[in-house]
Protein backbone atom coordinates (compact mmCIF):
# COMPACT_ATOMS: atom_id res chain seq x y z
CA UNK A 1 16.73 29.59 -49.42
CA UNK A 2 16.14 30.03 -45.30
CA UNK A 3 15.06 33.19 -44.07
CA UNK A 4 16.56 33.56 -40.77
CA UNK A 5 14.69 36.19 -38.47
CA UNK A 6 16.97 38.14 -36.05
CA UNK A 7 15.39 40.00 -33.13
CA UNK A 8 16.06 43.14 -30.93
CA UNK A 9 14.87 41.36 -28.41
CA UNK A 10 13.84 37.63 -26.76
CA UNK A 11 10.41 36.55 -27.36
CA UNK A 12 8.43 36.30 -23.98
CA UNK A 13 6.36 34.07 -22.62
CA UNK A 14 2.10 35.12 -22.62
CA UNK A 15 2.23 37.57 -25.39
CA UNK A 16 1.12 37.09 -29.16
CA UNK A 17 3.30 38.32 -32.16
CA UNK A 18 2.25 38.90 -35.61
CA UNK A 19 5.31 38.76 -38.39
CA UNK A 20 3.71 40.09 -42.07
CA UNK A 21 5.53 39.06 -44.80
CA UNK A 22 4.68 41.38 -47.68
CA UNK A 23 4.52 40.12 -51.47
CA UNK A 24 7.90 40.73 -52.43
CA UNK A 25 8.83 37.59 -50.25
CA UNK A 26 8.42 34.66 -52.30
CA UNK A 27 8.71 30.65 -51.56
CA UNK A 28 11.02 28.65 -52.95
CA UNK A 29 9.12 27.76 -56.25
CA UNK A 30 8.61 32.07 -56.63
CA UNK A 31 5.15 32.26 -55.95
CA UNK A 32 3.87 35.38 -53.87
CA UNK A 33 3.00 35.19 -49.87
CA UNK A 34 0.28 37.97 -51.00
CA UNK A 35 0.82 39.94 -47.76
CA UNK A 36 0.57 37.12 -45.33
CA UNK A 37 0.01 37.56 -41.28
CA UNK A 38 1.29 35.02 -39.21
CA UNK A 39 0.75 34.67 -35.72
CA UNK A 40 3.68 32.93 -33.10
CA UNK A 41 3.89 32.93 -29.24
CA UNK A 42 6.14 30.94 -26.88
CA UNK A 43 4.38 27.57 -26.13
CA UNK A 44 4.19 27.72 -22.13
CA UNK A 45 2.83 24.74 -19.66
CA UNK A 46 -0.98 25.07 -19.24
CA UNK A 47 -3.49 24.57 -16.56
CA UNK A 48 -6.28 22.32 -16.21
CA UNK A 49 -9.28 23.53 -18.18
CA UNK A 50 -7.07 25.92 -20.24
CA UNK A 51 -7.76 24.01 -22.90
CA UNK A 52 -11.45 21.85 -23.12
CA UNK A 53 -13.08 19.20 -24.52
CA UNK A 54 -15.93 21.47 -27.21
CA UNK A 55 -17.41 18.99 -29.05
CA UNK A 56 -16.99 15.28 -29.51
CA UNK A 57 -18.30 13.01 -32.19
CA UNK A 58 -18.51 9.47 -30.82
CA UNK A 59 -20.83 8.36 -32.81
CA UNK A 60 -20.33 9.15 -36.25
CA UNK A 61 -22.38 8.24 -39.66
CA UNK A 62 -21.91 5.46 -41.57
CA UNK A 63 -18.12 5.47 -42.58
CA UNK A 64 -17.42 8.87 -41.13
CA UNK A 65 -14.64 9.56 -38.64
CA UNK A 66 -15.07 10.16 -34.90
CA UNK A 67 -13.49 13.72 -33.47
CA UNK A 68 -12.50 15.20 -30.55
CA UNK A 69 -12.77 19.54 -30.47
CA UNK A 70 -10.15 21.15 -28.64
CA UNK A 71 -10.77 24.44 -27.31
CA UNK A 72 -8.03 26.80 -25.97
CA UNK A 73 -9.90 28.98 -24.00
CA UNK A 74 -7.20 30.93 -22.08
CA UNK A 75 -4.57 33.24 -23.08
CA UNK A 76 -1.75 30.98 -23.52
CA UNK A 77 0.03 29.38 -26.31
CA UNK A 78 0.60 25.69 -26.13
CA UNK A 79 2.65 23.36 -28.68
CA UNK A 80 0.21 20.66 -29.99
CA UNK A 81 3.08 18.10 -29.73
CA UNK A 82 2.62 17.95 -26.04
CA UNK A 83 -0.81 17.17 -26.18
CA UNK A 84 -2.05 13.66 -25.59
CA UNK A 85 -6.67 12.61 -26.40
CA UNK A 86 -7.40 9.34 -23.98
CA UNK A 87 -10.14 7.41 -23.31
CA UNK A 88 -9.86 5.93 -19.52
CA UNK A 89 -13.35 4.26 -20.07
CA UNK A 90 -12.89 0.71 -20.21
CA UNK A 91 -8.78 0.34 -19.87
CA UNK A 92 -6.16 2.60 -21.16
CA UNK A 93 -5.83 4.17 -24.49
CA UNK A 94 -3.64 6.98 -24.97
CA UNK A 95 -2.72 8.61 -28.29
CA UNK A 96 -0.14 11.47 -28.59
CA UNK A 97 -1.47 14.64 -31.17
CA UNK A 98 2.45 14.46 -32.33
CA UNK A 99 1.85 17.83 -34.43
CA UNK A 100 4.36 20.30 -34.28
CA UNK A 101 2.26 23.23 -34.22
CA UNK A 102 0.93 26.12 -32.17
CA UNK A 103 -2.20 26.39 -29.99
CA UNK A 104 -3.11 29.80 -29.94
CA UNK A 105 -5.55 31.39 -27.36
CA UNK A 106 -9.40 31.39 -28.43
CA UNK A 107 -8.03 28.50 -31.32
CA UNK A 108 -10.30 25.58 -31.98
CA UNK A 109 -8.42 22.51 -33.30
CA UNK A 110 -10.35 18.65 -34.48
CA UNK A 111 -8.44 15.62 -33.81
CA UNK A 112 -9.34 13.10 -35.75
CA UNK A 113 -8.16 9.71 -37.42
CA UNK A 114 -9.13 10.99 -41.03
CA UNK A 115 -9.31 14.69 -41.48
CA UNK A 116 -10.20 14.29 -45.06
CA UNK A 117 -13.73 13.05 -44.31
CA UNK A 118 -13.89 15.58 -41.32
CA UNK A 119 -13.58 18.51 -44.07
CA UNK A 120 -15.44 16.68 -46.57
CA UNK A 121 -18.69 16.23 -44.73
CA UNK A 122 -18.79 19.55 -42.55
CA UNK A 123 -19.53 22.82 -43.64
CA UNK A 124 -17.84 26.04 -42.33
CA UNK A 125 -14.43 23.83 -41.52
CA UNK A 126 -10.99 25.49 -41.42
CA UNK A 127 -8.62 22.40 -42.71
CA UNK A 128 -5.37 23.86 -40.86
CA UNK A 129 -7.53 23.77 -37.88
CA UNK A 130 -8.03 19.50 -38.23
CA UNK A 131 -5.31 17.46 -37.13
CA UNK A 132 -4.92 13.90 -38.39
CA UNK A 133 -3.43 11.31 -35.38
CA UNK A 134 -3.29 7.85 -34.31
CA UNK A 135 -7.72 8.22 -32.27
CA UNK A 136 -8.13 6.46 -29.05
CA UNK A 137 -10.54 3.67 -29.67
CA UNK A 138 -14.24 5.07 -28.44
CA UNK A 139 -17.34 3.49 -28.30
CA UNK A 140 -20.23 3.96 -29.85
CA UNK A 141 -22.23 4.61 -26.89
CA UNK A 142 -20.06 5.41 -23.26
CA UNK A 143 -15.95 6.46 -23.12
CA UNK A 144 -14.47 9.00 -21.96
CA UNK A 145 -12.69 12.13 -24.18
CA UNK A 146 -9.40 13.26 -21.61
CA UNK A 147 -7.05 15.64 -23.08
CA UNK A 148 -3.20 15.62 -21.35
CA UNK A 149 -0.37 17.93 -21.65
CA UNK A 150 3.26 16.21 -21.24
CA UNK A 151 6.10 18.92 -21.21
CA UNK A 152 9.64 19.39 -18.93
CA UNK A 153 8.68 16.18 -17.06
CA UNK A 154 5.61 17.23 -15.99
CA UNK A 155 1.78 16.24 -16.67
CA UNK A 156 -1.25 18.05 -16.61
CA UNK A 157 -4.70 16.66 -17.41
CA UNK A 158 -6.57 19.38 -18.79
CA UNK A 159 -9.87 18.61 -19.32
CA UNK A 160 -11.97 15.02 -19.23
CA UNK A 161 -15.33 14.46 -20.43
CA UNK A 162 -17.41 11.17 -19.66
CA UNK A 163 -20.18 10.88 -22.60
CA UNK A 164 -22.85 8.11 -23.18
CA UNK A 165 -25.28 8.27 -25.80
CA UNK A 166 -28.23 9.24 -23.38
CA UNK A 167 -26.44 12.83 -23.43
CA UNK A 168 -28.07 13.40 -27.11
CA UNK A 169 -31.66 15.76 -26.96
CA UNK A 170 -34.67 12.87 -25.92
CA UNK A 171 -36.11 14.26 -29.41
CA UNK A 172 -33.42 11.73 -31.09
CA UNK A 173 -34.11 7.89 -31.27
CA UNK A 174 -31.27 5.96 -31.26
CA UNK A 175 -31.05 5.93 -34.79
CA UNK A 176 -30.98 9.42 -35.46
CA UNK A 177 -28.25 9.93 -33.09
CA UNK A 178 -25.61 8.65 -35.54
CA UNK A 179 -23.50 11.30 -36.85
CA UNK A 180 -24.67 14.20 -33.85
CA UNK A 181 -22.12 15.31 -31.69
CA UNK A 182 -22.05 16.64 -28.37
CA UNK A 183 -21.07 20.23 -28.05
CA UNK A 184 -20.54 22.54 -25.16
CA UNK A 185 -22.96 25.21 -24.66
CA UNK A 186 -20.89 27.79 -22.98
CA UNK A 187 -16.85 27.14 -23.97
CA UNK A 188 -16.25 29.16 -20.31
CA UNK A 189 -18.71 27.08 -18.18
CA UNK A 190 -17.73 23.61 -16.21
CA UNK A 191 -17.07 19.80 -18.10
C-alpha cells in the first residue's frame, strides 16, 4: 500500500525537513522501519561552486574503477538527475548522473562506473552515498573532472578541475601513483 503524506502547508524552497516514521510503519513485506529519519528539501537551481569537485581517482589500481567526489558545500538541495560529470580534455564527453535522488547540503556523493568495487576496496564508505552512471572516459594521466547542472532550460557549470598526474606528492614514482587520488584540502577553498 502507498502512504500518501498531506501537509498544512507547501514545502519551501532552502529549508531541510526531517519526516520520522516510527516502528509501527511497516513496508510492504511487514518488516519494521525501526524509527527511521529521513531527510527531504525542495531541489532548487545551484550556483557555480555550490557543489565541487573533492576528490578524483583518475588513476585507479589494477581493475579498480575511476571516481569523481561530489561535494555540496552550500545550503541548498539539488536533484542528482540534473547533474551532468564531463571531461572537456581532449574532445567532448558528457555523461548525465540520471539518479533520481537528493543532494543535500554538506552531502558527499562518488560517481562512478562500478560502485561495487568502489565499496569493496575503500574503507569508511557509505554505499547510498556511491552512484553508479555511464563515466566520462579519463585518462590515465591529464583530463579534466567538470560537473554541470541542467534544470528549467538553464545550465550552470559548477565546478571544473584540470588534473595531470604531476599533481600526486613528488614522494610517489609513477608507479606508486596508481590507485591515489587527488583530494581537496579545504572543501571551502578555490578549484
Amino acid at each position: 500500500t502507498l502512504a500518501t503524506l498531506f501537509l498544512d502547508a507547501p514545502l519551501q524552497a532552502g529549508q531541510l525537513y526531517q519526516l520520522q516514521l516510527a516502528n509501527s510503519v511497516q513496508d510492504c513485506s511487514g518488516n519494521s522501519v525501526s524509527n527511521s529519519t529521513v531527510t527531504i528539501g525542495l531541489p532548487t537551481k545551484p550556483d557555480p561552486l555550490d557543489v565541487v569537485v573533492n576528490e578524483i581517482m583518475f588513476n585507479p589500481a589494477s581493475g579498480g574503477s575511476r571516481y569523481v567526489e561530489m561535494y555540496n558545500r552550500s545550503n541548498k538541495t539539488f536533484n542528482l538527475k540534473e547533474f551532468y560529470l564531463a571531461n572537456f580534455f581532449d574532445g567532448t564527453d558528457v555523461k548525465p548522473i540520471d539518479l533520481q535522488r537528493l543532494f543535500l547540503p554538506e552531502q558527499y556523493v562518488v560517481v562512478c562506473a562500478n560502485a561495487d568495487d568502489i565499496t569493496s576496496r575503500f574503507s569508511g564508505i557509505v554505499p547510498e552515498n556511491v552512484v553508479e552512471m555511464d563515466y566520462p572516459g579519463m585518462d590515465d594521466k591529464v583530463g579534466t573532472a567538470t560537473l554541470i547542472w541542467t534544470g528549467v532550460g538553464q545550465s550552470v557549470t559548477l565546478d571544473s578541475f584540470a588534473y595531470t598526474e604531476d599533481y600526486h606528492n613528488a614522494v610517489y614514482n609513477v608507479s606508486e601513483r596508481e590507485g591515489v587520488a587527488l583530494e581537496r584540502i579545504r572543501v571551502d577553498g578555490p578549484t
